[in-house]
PDB file of N, CA and C in Angstrom:
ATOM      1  N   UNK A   1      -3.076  -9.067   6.705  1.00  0.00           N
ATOM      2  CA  UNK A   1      -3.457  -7.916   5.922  1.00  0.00           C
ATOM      3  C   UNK A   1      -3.285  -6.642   6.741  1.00  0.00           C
ATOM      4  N   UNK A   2      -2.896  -5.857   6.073  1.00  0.00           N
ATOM      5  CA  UNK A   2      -2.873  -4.352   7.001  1.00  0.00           C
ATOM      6  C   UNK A   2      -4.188  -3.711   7.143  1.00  0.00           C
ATOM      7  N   UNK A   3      -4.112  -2.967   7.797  1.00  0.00           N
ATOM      8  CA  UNK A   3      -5.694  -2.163   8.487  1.00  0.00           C
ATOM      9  C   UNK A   3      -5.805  -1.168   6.710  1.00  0.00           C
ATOM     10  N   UNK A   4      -4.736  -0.299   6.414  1.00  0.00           N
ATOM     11  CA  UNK A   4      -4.338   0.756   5.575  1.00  0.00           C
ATOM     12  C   UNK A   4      -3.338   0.901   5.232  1.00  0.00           C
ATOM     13  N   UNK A   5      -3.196   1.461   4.151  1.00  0.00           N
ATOM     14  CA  UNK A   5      -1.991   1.546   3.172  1.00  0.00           C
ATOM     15  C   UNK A   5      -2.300   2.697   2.425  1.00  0.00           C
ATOM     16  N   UNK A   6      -0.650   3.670   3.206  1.00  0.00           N
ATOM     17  CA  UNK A   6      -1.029   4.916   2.375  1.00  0.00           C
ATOM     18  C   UNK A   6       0.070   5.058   1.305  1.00  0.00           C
ATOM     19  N   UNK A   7      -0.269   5.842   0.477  1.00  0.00           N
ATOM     20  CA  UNK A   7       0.916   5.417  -0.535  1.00  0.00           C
ATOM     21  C   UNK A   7       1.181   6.699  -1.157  1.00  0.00           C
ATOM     22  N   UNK A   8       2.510   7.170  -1.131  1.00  0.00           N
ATOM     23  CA  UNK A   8       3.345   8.825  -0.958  1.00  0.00           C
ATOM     24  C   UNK A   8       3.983   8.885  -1.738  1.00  0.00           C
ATOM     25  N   UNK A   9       4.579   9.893  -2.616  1.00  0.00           N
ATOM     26  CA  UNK A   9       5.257  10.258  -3.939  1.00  0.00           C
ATOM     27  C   UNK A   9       6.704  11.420  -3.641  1.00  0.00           C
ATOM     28  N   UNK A  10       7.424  11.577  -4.286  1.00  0.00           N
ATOM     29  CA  UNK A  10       8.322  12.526  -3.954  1.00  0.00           C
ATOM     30  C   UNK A  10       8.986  12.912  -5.033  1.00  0.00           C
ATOM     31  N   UNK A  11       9.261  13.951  -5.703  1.00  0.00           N
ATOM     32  CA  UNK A  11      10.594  14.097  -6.608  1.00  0.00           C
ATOM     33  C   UNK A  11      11.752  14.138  -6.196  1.00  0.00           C
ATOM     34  N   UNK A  12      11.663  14.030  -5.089  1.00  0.00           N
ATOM     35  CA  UNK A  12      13.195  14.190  -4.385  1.00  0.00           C
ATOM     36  C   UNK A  12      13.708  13.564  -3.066  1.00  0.00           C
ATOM     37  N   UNK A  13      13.098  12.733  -2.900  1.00  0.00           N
ATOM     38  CA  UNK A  13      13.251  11.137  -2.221  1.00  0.00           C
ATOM     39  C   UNK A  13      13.474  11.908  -0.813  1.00  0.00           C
ATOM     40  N   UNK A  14      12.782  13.030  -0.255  1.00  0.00           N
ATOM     41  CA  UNK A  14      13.115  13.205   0.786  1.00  0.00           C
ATOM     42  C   UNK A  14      11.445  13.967   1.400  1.00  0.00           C
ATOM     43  N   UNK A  15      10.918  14.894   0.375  1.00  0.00           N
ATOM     44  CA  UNK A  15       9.739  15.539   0.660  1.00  0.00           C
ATOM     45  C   UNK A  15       8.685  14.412   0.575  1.00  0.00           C
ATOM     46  N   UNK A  16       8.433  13.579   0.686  1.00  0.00           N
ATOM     47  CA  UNK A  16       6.855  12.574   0.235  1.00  0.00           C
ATOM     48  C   UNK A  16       5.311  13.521   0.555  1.00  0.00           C
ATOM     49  N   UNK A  17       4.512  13.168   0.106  1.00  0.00           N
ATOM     50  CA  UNK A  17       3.258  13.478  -0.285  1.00  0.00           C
ATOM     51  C   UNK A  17       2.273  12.269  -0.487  1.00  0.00           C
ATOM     52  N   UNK A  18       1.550  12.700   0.297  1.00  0.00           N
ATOM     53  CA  UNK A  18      -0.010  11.657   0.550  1.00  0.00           C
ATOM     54  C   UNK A  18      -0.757  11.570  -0.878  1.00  0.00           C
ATOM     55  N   UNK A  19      -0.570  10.790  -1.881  1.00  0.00           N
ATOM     56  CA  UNK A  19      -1.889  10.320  -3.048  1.00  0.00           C
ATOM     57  C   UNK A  19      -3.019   9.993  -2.725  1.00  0.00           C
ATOM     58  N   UNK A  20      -2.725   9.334  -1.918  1.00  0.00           N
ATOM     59  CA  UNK A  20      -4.072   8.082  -1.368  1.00  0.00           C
ATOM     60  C   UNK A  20      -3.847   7.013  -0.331  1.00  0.00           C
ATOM     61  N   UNK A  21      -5.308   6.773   0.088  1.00  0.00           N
ATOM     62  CA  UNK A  21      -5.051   5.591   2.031  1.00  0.00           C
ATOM     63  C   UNK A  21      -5.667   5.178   1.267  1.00  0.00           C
ATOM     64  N   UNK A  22      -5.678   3.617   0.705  1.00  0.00           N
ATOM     65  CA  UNK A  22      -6.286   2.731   0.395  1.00  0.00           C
ATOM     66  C   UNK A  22      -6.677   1.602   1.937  1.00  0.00           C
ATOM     67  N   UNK A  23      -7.888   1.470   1.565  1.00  0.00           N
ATOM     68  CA  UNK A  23      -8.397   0.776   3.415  1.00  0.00           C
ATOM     69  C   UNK A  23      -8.633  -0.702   2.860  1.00  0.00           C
ATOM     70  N   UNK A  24      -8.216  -1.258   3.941  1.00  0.00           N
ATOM     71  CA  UNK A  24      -8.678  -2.915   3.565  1.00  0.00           C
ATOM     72  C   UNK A  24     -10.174  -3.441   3.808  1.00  0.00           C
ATOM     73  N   UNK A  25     -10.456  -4.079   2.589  1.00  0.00           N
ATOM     74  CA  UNK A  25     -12.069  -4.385   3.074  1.00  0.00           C
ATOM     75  C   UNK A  25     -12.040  -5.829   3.407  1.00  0.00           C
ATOM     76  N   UNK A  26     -11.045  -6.504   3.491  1.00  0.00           N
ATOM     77  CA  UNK A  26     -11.242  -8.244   3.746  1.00  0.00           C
ATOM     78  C   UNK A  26     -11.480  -8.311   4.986  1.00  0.00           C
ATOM     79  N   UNK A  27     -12.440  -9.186   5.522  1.00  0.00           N
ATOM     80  CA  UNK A  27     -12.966  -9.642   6.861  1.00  0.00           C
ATOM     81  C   UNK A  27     -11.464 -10.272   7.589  1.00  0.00           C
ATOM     82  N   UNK A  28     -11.595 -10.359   8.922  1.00  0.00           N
ATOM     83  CA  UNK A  28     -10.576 -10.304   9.776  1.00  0.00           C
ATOM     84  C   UNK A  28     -11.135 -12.333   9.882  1.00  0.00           C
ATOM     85  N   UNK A  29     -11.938 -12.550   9.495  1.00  0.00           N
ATOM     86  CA  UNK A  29     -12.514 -14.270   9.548  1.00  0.00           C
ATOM     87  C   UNK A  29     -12.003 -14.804   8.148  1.00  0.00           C
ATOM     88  N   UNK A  30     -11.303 -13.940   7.132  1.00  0.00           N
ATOM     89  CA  UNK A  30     -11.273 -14.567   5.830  1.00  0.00           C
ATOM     90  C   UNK A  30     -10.157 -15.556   5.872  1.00  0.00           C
ATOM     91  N   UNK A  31     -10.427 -16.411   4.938  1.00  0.00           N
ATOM     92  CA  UNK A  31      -8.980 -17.859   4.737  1.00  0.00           C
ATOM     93  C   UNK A  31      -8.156 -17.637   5.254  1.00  0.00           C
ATOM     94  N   UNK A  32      -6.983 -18.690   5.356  1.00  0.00           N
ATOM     95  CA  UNK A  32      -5.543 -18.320   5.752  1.00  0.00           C
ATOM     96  C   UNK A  32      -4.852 -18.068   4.490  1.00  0.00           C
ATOM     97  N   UNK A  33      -5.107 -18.364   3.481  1.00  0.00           N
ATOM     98  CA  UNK A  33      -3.655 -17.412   2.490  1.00  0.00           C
ATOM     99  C   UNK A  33      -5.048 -16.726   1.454  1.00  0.00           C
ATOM    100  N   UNK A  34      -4.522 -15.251   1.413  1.00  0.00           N
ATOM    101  CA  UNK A  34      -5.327 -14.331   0.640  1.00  0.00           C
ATOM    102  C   UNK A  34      -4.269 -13.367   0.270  1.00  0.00           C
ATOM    103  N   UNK A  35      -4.700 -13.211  -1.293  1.00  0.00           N
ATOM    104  CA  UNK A  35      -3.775 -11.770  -2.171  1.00  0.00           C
ATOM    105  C   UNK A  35      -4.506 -10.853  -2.338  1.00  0.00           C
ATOM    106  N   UNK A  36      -4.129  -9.462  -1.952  1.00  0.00           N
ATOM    107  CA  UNK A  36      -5.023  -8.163  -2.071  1.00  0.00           C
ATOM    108  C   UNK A  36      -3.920  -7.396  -2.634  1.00  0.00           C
ATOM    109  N   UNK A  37      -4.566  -6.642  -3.741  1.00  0.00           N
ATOM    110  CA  UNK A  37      -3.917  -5.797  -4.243  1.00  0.00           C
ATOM    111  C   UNK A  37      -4.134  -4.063  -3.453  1.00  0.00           C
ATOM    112  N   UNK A  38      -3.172  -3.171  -3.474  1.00  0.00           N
ATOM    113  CA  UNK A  38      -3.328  -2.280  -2.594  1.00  0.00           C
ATOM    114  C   UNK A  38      -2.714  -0.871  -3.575  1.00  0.00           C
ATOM    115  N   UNK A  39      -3.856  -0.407  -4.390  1.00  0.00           N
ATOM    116  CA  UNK A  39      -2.553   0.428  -5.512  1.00  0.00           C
ATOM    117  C   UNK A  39      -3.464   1.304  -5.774  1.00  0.00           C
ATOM    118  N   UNK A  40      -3.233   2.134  -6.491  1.00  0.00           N
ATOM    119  CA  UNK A  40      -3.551   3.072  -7.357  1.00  0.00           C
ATOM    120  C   UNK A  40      -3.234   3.605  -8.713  1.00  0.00           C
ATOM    121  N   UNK A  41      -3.944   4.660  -9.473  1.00  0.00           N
ATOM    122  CA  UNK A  41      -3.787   5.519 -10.957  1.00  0.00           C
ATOM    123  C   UNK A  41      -3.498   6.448 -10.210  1.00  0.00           C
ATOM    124  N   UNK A  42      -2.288   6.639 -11.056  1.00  0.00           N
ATOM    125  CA  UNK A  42      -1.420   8.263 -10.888  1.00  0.00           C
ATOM    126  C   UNK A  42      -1.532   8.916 -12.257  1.00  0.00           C
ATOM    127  N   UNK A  43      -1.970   9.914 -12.436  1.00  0.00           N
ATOM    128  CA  UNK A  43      -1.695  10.545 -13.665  1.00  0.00           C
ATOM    129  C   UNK A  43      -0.798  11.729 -13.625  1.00  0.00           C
ATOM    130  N   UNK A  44       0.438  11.335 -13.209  1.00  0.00           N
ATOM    131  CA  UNK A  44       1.455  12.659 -13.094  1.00  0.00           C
ATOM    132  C   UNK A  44       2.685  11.842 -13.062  1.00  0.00           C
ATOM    133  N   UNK A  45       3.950  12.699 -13.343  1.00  0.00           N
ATOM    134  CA  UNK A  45       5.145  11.581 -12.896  1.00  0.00           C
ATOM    135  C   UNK A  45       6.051  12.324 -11.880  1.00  0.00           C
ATOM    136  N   UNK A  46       6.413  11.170 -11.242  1.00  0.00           N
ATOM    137  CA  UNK A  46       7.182  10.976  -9.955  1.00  0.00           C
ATOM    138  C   UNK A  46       8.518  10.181  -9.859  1.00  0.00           C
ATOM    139  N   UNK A  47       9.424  10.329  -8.998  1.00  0.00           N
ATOM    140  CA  UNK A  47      10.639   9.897  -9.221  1.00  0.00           C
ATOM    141  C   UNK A  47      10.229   8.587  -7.982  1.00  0.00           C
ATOM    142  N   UNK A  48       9.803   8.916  -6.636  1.00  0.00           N
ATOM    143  CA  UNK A  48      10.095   8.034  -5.808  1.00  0.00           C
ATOM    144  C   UNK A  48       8.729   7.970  -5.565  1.00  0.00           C
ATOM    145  N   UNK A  49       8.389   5.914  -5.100  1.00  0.00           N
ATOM    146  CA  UNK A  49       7.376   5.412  -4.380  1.00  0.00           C
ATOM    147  C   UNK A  49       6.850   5.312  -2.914  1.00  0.00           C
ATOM    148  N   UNK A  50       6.289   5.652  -1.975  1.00  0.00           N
ATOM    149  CA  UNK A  50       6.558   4.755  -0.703  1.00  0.00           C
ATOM    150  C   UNK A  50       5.198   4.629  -0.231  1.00  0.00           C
ATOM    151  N   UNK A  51       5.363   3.063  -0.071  1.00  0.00           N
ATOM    152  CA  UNK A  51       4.109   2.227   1.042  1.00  0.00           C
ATOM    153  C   UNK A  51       4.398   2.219   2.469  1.00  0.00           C
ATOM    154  N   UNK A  52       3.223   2.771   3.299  1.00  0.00           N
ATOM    155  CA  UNK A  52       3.287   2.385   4.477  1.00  0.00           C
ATOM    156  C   UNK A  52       2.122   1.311   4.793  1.00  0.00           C
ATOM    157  N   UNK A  53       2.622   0.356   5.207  1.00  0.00           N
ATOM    158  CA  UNK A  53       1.209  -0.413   5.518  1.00  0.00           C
ATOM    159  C   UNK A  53       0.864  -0.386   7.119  1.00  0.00           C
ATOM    160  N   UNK A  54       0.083   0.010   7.867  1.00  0.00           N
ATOM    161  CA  UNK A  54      -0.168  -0.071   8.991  1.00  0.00           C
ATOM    162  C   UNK A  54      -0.896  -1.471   9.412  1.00  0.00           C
ATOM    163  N   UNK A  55      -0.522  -1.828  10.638  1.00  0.00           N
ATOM    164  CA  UNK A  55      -0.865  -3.167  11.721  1.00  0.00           C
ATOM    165  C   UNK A  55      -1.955  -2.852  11.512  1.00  0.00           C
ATOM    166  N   UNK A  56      -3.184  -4.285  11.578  1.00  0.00           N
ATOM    167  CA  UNK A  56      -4.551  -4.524  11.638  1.00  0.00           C
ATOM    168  C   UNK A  56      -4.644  -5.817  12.875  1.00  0.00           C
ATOM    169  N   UNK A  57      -5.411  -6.072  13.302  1.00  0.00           N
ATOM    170  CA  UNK A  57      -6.065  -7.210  14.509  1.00  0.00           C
ATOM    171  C   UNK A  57      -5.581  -8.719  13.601  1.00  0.00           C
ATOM    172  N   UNK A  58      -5.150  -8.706  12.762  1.00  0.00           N
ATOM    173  CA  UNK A  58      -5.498 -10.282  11.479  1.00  0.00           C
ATOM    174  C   UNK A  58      -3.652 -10.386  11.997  1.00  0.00           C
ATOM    175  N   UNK A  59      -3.438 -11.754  12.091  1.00  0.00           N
ATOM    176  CA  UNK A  59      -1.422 -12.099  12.516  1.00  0.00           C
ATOM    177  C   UNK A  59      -0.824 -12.381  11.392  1.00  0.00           C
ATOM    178  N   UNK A  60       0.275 -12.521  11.198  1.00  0.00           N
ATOM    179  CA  UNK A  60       0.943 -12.938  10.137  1.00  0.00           C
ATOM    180  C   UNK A  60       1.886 -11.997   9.553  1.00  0.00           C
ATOM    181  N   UNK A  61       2.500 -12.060   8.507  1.00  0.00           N
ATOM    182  CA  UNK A  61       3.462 -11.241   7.964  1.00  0.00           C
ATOM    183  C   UNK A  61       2.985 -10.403   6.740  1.00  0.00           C
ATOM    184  N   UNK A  62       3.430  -9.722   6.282  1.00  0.00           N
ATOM    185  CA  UNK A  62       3.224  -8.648   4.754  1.00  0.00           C
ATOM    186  C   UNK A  62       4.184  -8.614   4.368  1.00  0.00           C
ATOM    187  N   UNK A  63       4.152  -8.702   3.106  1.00  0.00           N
ATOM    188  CA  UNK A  63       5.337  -8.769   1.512  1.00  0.00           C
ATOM    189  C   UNK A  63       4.512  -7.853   0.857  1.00  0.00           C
ATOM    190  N   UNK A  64       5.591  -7.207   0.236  1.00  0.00           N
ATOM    191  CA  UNK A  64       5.499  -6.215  -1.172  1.00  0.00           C
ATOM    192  C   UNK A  64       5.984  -6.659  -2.004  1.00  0.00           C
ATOM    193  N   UNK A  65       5.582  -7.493  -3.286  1.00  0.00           N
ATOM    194  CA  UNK A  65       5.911  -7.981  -3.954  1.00  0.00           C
ATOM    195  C   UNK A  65       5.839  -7.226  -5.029  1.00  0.00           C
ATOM    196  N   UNK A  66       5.524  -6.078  -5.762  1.00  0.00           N
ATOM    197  CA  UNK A  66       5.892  -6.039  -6.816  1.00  0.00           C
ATOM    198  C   UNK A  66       5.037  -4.099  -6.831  1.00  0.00           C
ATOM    199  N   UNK A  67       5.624  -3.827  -7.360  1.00  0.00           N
ATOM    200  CA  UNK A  67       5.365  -2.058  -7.650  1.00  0.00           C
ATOM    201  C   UNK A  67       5.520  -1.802  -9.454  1.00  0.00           C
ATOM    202  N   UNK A  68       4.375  -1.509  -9.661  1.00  0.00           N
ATOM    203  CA  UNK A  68       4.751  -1.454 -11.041  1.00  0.00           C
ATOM    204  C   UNK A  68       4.489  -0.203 -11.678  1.00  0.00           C
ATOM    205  N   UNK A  69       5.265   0.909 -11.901  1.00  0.00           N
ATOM    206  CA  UNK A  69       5.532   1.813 -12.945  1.00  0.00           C
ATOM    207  C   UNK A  69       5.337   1.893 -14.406  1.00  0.00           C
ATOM    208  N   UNK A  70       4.748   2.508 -14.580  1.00  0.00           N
ATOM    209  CA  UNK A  70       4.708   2.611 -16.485  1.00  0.00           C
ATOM    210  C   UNK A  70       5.016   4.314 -16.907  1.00  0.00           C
TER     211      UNK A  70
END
């Protein structure tokens, strides 16, 4: 799991902008396979997405599996 995940907007895939740091609350002792969702409500529209997930103390890998737009 990542420590934080900030998640940035752009109309023009080059300027990004901070929405929101979503922080992880799962214990660093929790199971070995766990799904956390890491998202937010936007009420505006935007052309481009971007996740940064930052390193936490917990090993293993991170997938982005799915970004969903409406």
């Amino acid at each position: 799991m990542p420590r934080k995940v900030d998640i940035l907007v752009s109309e023009d895939g080059e300027d990004f902008r901070l929405v929101t740091t979503v922080w992880n609350d799962v214990s660093v002792n929790a199971p070995d396979l766990l799904f956390r969702s890491f998202d937010t409500v936007l009420d505006e529209e935007v052309r481009y997405v971007r996740y940064h997930a930052y390193r936490s103390t917990m090993r293993g890998f991170l997938f982005l599996d799915e970004i969903v737009v409406n």
